[in-house]
Protein backbone atom coordinates (compact mmCIF):
# COMPACT_ATOMS: atom_id res chain seq x y z
CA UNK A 1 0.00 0.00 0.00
CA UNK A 2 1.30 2.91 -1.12
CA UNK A 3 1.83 6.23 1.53
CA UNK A 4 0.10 8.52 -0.32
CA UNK A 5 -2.97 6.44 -0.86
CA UNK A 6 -6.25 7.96 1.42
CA UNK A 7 -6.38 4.21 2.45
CA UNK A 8 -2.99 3.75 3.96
CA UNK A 9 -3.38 7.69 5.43
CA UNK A 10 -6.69 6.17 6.85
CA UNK A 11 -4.78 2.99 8.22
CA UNK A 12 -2.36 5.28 10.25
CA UNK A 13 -4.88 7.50 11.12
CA UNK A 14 -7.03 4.85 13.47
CA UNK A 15 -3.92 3.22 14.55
CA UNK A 16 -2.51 6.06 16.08
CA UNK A 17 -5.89 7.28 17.43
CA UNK A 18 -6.34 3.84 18.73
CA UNK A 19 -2.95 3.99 20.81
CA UNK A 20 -3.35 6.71 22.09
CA UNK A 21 -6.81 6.28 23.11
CA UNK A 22 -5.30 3.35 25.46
CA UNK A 23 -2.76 5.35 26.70
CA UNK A 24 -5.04 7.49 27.69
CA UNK A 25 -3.63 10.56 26.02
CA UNK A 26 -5.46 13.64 24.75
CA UNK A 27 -4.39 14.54 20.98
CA UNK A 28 -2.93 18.16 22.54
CA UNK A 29 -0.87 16.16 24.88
CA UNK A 30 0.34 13.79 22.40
CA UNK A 31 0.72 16.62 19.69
CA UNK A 32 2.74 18.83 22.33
CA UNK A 33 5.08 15.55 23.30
CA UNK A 34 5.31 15.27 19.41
CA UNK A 35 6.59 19.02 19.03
CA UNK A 36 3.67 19.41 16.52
CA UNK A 37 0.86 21.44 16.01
CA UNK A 38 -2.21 20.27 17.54
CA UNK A 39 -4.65 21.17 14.27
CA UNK A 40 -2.11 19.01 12.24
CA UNK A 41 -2.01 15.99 14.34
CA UNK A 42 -5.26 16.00 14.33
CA UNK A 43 -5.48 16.05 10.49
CA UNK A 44 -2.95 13.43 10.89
CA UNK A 45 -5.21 11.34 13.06
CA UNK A 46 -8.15 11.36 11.04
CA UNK A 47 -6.34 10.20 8.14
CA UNK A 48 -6.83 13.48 5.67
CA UNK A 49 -3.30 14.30 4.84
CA UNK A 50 0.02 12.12 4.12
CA UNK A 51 2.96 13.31 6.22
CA UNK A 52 6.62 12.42 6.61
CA UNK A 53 8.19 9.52 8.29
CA UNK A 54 9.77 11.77 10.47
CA UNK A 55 6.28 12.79 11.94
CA UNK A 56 5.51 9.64 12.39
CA UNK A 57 8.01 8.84 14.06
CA UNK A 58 7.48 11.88 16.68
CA UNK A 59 4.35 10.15 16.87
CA UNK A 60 5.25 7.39 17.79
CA UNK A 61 8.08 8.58 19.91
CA UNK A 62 4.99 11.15 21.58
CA UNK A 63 3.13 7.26 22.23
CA UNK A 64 5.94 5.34 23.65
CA UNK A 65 5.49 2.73 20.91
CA UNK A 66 7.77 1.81 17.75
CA UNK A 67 7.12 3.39 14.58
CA UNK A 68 6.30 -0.03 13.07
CA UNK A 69 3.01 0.06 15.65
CA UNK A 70 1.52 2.54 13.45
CA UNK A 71 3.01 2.00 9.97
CA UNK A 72 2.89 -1.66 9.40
CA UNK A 73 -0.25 -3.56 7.81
């Protein structure tokens, strides 16, 4: 699946709002742990915009999980 694809941005999208509904984390306090805006990880989160590797990887980072948590299918 391709990273550009609304699908895979979808994908990420729930797993990252799924983690960090368990942790339970607000998307401010991951976005601020992130060193992100909050508007744009919640764009992230819902799966409306394709972003870089390295954000994802503040993501996950911001979660306490490995990158691979939230990018693997």
């Amino acid at each position: 699946m391709h990273m550009d694809s609304p699908k895979y941005r979808e994908d990420v999208g729930k797993k990252i709002k799924a983690i960090r509904e368990k942790a339970n984390l607000t998307q401010a306090e991951v976005a601020i742990k992130a060193k992100m805006n909050i508007n744009y990880f919640a764009v992230i989160e819902r799966g409306e915009v394709t972003t870089s590797i390295e954000k994802l990887q503040k993501i996950a980072d911001a979660l306490g999980v490995n990158i691979s948590k939230i990018t693997s299918f």
